[in-house]
PDB file of N, CA and C in Angstrom:
ATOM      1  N   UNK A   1     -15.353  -9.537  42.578  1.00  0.00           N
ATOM      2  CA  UNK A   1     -15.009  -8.282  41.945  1.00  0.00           C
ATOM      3  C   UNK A   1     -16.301  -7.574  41.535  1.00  0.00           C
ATOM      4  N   UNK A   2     -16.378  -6.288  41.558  1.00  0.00           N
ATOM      5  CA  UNK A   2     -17.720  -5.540  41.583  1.00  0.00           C
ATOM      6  C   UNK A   2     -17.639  -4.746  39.826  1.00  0.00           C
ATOM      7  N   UNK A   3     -18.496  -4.228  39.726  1.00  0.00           N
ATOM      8  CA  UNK A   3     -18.496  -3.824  38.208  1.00  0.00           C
ATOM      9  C   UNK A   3     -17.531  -2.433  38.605  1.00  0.00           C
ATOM     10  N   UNK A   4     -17.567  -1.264  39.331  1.00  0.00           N
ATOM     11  CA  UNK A   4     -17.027  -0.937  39.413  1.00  0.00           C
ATOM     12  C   UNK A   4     -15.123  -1.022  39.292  1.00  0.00           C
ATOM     13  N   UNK A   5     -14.836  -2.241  40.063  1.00  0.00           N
ATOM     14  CA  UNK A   5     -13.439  -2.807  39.960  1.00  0.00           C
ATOM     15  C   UNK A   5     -12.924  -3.005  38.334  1.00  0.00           C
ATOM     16  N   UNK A   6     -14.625  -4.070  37.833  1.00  0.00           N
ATOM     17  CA  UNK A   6     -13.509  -4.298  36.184  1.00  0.00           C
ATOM     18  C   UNK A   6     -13.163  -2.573  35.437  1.00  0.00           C
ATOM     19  N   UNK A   7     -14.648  -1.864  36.060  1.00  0.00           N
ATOM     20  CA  UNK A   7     -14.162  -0.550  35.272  1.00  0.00           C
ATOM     21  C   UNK A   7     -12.548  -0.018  35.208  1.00  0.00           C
ATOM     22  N   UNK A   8     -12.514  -0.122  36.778  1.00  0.00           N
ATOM     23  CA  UNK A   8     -10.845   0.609  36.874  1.00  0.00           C
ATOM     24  C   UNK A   8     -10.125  -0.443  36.066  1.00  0.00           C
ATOM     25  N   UNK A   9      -9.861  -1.531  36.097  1.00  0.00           N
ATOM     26  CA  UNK A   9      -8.764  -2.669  35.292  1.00  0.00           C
ATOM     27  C   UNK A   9      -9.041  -1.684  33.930  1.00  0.00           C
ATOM     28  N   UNK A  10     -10.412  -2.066  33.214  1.00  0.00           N
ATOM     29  CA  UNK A  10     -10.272  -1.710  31.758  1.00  0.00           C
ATOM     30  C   UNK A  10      -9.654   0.000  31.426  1.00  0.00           C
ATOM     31  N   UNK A  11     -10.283   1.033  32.034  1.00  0.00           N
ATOM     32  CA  UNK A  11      -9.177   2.381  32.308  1.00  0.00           C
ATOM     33  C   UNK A  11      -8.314   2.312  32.422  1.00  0.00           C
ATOM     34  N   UNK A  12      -7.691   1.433  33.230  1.00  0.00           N
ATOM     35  CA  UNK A  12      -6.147   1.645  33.649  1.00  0.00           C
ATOM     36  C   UNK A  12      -5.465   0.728  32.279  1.00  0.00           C
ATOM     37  N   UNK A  13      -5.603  -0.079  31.440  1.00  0.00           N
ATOM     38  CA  UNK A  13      -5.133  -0.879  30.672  1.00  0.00           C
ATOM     39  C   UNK A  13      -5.355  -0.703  29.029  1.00  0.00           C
ATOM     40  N   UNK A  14      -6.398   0.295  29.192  1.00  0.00           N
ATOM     41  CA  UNK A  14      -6.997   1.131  27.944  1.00  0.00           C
ATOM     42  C   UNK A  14      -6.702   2.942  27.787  1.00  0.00           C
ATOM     43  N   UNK A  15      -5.559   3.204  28.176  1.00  0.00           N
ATOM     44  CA  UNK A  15      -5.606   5.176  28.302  1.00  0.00           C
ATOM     45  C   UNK A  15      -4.763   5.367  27.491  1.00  0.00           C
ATOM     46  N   UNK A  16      -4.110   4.330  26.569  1.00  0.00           N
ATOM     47  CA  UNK A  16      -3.481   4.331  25.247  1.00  0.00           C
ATOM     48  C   UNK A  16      -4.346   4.129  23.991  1.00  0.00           C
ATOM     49  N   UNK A  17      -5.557   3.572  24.341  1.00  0.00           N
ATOM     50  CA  UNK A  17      -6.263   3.329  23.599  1.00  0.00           C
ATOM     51  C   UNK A  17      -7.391   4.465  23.424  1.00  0.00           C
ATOM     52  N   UNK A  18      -7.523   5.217  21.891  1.00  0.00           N
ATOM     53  CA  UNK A  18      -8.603   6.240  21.751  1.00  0.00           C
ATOM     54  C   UNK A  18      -9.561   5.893  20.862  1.00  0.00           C
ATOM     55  N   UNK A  19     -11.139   6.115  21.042  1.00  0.00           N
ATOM     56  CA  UNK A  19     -11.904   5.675  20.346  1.00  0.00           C
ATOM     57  C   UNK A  19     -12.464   7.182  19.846  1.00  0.00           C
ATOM     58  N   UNK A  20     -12.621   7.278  18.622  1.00  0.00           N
ATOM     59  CA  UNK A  20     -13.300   8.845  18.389  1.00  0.00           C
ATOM     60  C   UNK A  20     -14.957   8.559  18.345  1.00  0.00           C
ATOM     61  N   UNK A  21     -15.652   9.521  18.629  1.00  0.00           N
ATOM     62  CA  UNK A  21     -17.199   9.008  18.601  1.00  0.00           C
ATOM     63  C   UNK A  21     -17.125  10.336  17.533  1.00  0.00           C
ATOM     64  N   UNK A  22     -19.090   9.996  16.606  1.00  0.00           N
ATOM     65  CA  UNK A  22     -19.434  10.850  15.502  1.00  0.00           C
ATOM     66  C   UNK A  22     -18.825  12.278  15.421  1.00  0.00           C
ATOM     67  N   UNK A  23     -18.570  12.866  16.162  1.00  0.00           N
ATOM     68  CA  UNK A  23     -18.132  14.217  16.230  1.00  0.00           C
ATOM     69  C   UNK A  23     -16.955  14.350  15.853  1.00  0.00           C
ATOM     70  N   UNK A  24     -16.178  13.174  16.243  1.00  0.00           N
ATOM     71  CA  UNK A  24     -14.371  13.531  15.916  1.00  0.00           C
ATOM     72  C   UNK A  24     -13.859  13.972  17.573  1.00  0.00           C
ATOM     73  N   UNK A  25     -14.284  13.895  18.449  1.00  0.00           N
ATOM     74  CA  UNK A  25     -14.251  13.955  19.540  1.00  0.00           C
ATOM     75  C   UNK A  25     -13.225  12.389  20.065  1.00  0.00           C
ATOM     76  N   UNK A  26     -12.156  12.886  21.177  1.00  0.00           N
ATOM     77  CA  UNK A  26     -11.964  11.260  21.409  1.00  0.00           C
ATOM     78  C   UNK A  26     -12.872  10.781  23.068  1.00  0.00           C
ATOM     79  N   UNK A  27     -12.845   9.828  22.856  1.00  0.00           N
ATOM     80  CA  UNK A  27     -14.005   9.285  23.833  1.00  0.00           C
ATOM     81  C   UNK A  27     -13.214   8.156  24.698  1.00  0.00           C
ATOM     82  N   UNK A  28     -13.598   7.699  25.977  1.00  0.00           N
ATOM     83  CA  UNK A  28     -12.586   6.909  26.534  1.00  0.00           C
ATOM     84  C   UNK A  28     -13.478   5.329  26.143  1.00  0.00           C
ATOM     85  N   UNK A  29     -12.013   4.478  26.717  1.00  0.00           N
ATOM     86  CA  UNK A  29     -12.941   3.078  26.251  1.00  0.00           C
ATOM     87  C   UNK A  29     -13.625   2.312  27.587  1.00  0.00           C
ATOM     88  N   UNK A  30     -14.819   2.080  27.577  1.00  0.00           N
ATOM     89  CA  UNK A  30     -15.344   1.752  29.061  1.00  0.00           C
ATOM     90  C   UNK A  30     -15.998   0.058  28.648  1.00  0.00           C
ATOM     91  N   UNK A  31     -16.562  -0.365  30.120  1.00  0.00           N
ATOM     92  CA  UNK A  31     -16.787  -1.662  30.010  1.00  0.00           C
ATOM     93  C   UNK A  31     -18.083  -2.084  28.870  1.00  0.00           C
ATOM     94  N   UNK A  32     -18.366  -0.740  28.849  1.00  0.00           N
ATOM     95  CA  UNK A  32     -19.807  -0.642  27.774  1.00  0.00           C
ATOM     96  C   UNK A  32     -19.320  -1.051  26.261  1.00  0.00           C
ATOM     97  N   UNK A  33     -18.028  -0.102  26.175  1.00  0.00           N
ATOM     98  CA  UNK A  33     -17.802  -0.333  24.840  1.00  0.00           C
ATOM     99  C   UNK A  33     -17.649  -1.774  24.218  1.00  0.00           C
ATOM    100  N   UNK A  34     -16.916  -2.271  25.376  1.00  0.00           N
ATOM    101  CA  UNK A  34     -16.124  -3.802  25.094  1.00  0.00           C
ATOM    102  C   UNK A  34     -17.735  -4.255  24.541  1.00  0.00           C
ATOM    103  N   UNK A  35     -18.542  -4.664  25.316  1.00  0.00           N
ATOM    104  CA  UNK A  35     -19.684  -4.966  25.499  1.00  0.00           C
ATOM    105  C   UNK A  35     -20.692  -5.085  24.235  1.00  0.00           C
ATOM    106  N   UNK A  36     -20.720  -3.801  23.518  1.00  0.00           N
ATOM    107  CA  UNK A  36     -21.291  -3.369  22.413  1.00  0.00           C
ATOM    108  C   UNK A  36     -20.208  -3.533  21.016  1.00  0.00           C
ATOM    109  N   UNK A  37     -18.921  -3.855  21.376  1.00  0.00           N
ATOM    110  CA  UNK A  37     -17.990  -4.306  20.262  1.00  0.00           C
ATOM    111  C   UNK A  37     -18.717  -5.827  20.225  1.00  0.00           C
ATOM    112  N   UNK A  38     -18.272  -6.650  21.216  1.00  0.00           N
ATOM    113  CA  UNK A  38     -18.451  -7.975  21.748  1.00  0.00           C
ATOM    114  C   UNK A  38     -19.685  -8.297  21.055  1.00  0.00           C
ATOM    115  N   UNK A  39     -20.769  -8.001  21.078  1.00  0.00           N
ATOM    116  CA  UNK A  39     -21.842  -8.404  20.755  1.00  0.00           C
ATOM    117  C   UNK A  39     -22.120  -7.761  19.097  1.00  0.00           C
ATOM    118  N   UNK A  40     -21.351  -6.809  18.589  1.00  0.00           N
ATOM    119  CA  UNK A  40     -21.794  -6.694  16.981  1.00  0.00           C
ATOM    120  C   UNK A  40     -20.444  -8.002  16.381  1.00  0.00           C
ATOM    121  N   UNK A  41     -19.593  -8.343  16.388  1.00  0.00           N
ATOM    122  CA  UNK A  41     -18.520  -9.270  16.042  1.00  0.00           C
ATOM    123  C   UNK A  41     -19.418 -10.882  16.195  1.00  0.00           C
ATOM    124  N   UNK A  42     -20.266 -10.592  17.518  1.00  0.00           N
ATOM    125  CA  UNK A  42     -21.169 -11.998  17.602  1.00  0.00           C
ATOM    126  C   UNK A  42     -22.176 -11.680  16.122  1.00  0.00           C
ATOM    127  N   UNK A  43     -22.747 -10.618  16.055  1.00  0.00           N
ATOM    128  CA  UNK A  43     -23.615 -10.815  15.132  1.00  0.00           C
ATOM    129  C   UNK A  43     -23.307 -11.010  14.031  1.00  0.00           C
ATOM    130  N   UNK A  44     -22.200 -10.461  13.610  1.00  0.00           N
ATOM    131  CA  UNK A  44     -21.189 -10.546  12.321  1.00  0.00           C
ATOM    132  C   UNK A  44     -20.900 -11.926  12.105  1.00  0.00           C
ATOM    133  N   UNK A  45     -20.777 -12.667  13.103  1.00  0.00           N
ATOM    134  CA  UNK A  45     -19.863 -14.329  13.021  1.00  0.00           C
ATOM    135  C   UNK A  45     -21.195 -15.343  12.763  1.00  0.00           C
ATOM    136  N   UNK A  46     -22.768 -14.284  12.654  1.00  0.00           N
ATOM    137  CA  UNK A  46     -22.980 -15.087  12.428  1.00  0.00           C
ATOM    138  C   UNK A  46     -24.601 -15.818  14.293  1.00  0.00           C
ATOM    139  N   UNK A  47     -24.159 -14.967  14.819  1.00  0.00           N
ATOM    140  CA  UNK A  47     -25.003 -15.760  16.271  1.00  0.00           C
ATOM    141  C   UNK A  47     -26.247 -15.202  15.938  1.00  0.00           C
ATOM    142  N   UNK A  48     -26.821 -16.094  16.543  1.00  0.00           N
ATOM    143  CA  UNK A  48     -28.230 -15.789  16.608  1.00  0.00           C
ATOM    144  C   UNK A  48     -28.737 -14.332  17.476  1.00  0.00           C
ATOM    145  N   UNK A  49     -29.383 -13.444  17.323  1.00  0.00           N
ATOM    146  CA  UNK A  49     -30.174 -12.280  18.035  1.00  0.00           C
ATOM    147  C   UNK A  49     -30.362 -12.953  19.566  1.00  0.00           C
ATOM    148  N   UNK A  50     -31.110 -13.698  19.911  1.00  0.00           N
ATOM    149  CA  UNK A  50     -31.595 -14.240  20.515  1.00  0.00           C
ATOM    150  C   UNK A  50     -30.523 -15.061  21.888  1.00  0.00           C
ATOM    151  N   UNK A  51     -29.512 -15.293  21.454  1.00  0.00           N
ATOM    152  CA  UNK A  51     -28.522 -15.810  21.793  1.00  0.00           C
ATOM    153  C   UNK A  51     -27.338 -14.905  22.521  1.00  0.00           C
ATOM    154  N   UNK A  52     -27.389 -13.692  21.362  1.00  0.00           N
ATOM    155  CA  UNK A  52     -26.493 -12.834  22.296  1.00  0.00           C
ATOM    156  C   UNK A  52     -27.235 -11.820  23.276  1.00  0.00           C
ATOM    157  N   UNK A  53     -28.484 -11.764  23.158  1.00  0.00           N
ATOM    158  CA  UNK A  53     -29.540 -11.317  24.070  1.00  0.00           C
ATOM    159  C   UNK A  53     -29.104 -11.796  25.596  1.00  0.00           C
ATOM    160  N   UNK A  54     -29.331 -13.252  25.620  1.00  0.00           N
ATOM    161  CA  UNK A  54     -29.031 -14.250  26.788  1.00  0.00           C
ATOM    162  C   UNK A  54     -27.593 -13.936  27.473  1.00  0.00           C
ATOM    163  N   UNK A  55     -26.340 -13.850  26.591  1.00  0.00           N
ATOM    164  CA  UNK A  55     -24.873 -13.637  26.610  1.00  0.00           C
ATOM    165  C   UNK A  55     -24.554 -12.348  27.527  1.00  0.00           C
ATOM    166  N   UNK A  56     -25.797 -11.317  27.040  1.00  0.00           N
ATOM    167  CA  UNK A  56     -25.675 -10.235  27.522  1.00  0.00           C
ATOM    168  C   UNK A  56     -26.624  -9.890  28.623  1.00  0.00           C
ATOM    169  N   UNK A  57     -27.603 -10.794  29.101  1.00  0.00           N
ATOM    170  CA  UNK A  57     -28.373 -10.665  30.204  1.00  0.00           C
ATOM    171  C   UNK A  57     -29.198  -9.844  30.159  1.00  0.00           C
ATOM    172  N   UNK A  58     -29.984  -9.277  28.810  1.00  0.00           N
ATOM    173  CA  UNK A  58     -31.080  -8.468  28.727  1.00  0.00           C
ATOM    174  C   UNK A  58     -32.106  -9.539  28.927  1.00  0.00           C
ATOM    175  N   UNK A  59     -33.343  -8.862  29.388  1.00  0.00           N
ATOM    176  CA  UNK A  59     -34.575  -9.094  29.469  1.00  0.00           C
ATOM    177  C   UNK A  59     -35.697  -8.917  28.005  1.00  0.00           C
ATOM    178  N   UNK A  60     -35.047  -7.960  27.834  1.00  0.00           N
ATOM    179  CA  UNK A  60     -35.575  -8.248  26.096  1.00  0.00           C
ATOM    180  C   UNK A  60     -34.837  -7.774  24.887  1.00  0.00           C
ATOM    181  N   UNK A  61     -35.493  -8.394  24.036  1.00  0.00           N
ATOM    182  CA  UNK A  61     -34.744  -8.285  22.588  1.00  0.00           C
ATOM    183  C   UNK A  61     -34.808  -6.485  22.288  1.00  0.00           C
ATOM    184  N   UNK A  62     -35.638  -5.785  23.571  1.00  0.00           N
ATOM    185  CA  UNK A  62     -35.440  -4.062  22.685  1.00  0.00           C
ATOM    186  C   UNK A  62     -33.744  -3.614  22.613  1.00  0.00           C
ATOM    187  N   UNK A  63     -33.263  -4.027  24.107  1.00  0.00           N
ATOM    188  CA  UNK A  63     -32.695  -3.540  24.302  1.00  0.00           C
ATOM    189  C   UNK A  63     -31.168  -3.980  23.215  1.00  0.00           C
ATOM    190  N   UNK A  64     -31.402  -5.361  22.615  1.00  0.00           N
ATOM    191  CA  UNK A  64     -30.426  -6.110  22.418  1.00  0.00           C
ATOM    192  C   UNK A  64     -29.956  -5.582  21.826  1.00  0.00           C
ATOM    193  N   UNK A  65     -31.687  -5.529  20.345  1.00  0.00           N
ATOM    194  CA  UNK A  65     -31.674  -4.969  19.063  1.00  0.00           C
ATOM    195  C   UNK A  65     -30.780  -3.451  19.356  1.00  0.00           C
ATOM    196  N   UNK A  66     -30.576  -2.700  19.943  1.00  0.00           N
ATOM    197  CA  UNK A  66     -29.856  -1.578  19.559  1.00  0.00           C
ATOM    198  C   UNK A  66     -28.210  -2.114  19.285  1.00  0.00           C
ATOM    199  N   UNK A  67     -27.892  -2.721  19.523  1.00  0.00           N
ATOM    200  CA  UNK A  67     -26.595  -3.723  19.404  1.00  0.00           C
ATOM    201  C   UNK A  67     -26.403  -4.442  18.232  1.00  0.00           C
ATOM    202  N   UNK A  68     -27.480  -4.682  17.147  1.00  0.00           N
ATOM    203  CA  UNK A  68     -28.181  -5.175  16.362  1.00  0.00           C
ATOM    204  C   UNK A  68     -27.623  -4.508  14.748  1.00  0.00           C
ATOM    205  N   UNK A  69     -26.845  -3.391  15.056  1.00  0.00           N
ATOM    206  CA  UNK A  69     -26.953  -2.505  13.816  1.00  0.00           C
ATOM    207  C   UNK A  69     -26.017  -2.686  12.892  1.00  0.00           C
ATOM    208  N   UNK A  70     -26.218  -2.254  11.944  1.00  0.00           N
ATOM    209  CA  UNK A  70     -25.548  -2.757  10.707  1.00  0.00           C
ATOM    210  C   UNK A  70     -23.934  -1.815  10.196  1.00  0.00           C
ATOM    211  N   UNK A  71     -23.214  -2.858  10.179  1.00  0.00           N
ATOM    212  CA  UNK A  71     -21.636  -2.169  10.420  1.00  0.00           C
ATOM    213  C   UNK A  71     -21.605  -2.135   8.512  1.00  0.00           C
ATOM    214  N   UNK A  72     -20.087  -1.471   8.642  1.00  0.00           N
ATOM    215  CA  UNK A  72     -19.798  -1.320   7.349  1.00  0.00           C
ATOM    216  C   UNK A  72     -19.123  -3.233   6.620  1.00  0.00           C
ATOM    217  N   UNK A  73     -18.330  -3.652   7.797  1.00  0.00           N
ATOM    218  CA  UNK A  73     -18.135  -4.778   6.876  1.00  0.00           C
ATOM    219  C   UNK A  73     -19.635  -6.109   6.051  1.00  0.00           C
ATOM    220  N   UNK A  74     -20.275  -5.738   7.345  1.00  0.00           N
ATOM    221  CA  UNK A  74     -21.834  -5.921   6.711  1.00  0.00           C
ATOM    222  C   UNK A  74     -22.366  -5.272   5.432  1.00  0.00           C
ATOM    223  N   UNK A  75     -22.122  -4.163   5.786  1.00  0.00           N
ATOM    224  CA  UNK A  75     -23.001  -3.689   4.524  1.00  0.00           C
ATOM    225  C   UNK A  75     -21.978  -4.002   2.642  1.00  0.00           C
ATOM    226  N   UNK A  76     -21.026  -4.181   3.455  1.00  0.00           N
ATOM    227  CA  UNK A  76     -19.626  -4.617   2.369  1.00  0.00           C
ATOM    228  C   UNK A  76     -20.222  -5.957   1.786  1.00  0.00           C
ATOM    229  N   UNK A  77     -20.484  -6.700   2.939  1.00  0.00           N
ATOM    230  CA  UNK A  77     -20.481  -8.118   1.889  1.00  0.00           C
ATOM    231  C   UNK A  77     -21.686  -8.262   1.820  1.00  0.00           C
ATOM    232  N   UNK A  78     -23.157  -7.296   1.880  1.00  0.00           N
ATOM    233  CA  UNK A  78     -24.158  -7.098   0.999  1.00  0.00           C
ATOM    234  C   UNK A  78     -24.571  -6.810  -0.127  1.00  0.00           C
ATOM    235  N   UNK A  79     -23.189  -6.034  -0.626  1.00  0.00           N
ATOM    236  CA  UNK A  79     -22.823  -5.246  -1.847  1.00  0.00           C
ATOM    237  C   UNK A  79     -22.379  -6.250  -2.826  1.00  0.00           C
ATOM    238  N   UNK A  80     -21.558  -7.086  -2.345  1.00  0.00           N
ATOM    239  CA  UNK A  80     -20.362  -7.868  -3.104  1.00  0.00           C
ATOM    240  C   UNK A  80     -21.604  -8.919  -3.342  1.00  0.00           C
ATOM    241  N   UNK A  81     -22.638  -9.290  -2.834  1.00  0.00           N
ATOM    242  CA  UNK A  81     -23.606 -10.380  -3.523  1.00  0.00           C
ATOM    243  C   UNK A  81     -24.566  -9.824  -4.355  1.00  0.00           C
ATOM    244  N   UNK A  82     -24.765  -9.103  -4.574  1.00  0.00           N
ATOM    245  CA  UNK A  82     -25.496  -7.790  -5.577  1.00  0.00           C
ATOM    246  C   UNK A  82     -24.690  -7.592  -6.625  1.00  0.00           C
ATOM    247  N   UNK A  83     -23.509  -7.435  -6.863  1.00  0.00           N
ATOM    248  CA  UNK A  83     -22.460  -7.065  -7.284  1.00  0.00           C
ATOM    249  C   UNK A  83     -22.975  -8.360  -9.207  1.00  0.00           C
ATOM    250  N   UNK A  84     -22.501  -7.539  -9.962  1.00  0.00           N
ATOM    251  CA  UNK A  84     -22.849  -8.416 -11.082  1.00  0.00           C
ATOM    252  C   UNK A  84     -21.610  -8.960 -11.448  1.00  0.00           C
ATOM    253  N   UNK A  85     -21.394  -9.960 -11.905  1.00  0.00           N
ATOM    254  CA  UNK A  85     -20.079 -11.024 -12.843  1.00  0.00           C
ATOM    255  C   UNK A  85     -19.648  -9.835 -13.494  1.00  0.00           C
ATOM    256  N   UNK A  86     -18.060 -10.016 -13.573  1.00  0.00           N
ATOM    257  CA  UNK A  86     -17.287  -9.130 -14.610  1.00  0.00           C
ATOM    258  C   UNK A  86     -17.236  -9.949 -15.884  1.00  0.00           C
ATOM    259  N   UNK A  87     -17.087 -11.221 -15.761  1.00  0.00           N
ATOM    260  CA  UNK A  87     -16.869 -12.224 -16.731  1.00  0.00           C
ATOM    261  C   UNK A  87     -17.936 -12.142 -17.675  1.00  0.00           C
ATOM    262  N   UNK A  88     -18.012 -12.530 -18.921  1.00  0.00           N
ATOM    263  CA  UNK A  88     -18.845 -12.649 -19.742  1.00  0.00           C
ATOM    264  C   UNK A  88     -19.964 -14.296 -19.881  1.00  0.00           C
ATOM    265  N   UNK A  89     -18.758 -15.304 -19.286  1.00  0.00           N
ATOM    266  CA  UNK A  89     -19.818 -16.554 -18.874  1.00  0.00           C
ATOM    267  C   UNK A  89     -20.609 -16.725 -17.752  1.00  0.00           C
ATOM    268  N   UNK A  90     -20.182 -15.884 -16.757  1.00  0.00           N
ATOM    269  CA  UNK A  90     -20.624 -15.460 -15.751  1.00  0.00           C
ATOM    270  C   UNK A  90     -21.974 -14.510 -15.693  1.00  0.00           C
ATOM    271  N   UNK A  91     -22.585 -14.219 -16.766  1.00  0.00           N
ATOM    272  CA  UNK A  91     -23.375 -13.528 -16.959  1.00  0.00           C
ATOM    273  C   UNK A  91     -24.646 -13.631 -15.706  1.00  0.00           C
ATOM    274  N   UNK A  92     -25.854 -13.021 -15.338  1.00  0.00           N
ATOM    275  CA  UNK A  92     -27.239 -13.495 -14.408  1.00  0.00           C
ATOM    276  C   UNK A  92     -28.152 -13.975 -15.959  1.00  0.00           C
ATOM    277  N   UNK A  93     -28.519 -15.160 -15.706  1.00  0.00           N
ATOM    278  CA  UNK A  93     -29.663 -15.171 -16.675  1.00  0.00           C
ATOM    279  C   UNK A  93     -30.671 -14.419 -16.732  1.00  0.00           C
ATOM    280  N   UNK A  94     -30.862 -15.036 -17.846  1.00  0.00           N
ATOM    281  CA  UNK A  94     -32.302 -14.071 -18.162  1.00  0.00           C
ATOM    282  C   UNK A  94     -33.611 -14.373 -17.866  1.00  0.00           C
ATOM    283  N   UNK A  95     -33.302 -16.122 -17.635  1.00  0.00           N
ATOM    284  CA  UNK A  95     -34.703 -16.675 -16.986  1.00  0.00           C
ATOM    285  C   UNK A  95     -34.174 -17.306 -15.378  1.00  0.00           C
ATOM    286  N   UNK A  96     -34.710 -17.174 -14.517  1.00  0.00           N
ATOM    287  CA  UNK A  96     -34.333 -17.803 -13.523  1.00  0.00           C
ATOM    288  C   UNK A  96     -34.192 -19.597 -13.407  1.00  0.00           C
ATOM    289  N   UNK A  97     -33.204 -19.278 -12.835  1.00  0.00           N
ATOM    290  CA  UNK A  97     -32.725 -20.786 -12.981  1.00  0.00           C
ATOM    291  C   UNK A  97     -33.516 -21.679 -12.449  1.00  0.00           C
ATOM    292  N   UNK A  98     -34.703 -21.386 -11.637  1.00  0.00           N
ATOM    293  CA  UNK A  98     -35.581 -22.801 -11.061  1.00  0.00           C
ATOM    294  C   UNK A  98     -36.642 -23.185 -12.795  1.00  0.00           C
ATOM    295  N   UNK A  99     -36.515 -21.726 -13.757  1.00  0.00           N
ATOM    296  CA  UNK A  99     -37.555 -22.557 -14.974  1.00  0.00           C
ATOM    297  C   UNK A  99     -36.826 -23.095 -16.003  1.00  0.00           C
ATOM    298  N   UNK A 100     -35.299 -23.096 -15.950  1.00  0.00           N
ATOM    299  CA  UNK A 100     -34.790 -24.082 -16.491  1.00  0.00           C
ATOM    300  C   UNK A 100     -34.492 -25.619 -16.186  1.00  0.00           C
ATOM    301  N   UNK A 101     -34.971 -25.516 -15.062  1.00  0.00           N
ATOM    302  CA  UNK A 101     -34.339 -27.130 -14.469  1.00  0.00           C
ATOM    303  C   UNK A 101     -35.872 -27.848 -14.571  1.00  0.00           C
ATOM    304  N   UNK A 102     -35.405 -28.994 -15.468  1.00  0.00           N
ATOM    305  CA  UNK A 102     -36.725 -29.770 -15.955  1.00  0.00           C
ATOM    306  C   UNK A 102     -36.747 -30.569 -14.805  1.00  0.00           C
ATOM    307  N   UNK A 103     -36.228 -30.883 -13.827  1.00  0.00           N
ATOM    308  CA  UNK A 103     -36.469 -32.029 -12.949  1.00  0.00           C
ATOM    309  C   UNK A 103     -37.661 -30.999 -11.865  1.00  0.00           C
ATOM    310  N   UNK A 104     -37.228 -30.160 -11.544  1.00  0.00           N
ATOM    311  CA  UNK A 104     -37.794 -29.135 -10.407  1.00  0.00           C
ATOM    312  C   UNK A 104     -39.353 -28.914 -11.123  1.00  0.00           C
ATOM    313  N   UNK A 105     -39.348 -29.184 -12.305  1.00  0.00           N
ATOM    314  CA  UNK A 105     -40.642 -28.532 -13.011  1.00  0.00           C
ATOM    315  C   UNK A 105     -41.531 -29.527 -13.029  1.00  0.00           C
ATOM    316  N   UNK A 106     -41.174 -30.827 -13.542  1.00  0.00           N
ATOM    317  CA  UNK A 106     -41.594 -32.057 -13.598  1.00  0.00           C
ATOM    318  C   UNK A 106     -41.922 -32.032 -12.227  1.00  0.00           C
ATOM    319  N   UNK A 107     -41.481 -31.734 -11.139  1.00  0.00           N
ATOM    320  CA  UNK A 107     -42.106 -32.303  -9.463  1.00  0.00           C
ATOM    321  C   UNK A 107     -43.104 -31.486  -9.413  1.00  0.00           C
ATOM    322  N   UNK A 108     -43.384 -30.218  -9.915  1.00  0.00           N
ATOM    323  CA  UNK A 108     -43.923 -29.168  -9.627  1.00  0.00           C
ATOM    324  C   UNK A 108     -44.811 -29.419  -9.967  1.00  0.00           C
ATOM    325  N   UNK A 109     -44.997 -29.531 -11.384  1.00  0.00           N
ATOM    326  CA  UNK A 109     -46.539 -30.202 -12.332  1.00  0.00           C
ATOM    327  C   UNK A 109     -47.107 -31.569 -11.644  1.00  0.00           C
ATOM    328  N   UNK A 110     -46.428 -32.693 -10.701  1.00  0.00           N
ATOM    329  CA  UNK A 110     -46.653 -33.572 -10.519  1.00  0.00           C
ATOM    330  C   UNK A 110     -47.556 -32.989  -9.010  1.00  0.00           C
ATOM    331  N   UNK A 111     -47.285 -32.463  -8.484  1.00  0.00           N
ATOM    332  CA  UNK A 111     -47.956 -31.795  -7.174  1.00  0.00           C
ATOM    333  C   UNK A 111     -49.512 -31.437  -7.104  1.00  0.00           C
TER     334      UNK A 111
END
């Protein structure tokens, strides 16, 4: 099967399916898209750069990195670890927790 061929399968099985691009424009869904979904969901789950580079048969990481970019559920659970305790025991200290722990300090001075 030629790249051309999967094109027609994915058209013909996708013309219910509308993707809007920045404009508000609707845009059709092509083998590219799958492609560039496919590989931010890898990065999301977690795969290595490097890995879906290979997956995707680039020659280099320039091209990968544009695939690379940062979605909203990303930037969501960047927020939520930033995010301060509602709770009151839950508080962030005030000294960081490696100069309270006498064992970590004791190795430290021993070094």
């Amino acid at each position: 099967m030629t790249r051309f061929g999967i094109y027609k399968i994915i058209r013909r099985y996708t013309t219910q399916v509308v993707k809007k691009g920045s404009d508000g424009r609707s845009r059709p869904v092509s083998p590219h898209v799958w492609r560039h979904t496919t590989a931010v969901h890898l990065l999301e789950a977690g795969v290595e750069v490097n890995v879906i580079r290979a997956w995707l048969g680039h020659a280099s990481m320039e091209s990968t990195n544009r695939y690379a970019e940062i979605t909203i559920r990303t930037k969501q659970a960047a927020l939520e670890k930033c995010s301060v305790p509602s709770v009151a025991e839950e508080r962030i200290p005030r000294k960081p927790v490696w100069q309270t722990d006498a064992t970590l300090l004791n190795w430290l001075q021993s070094l």
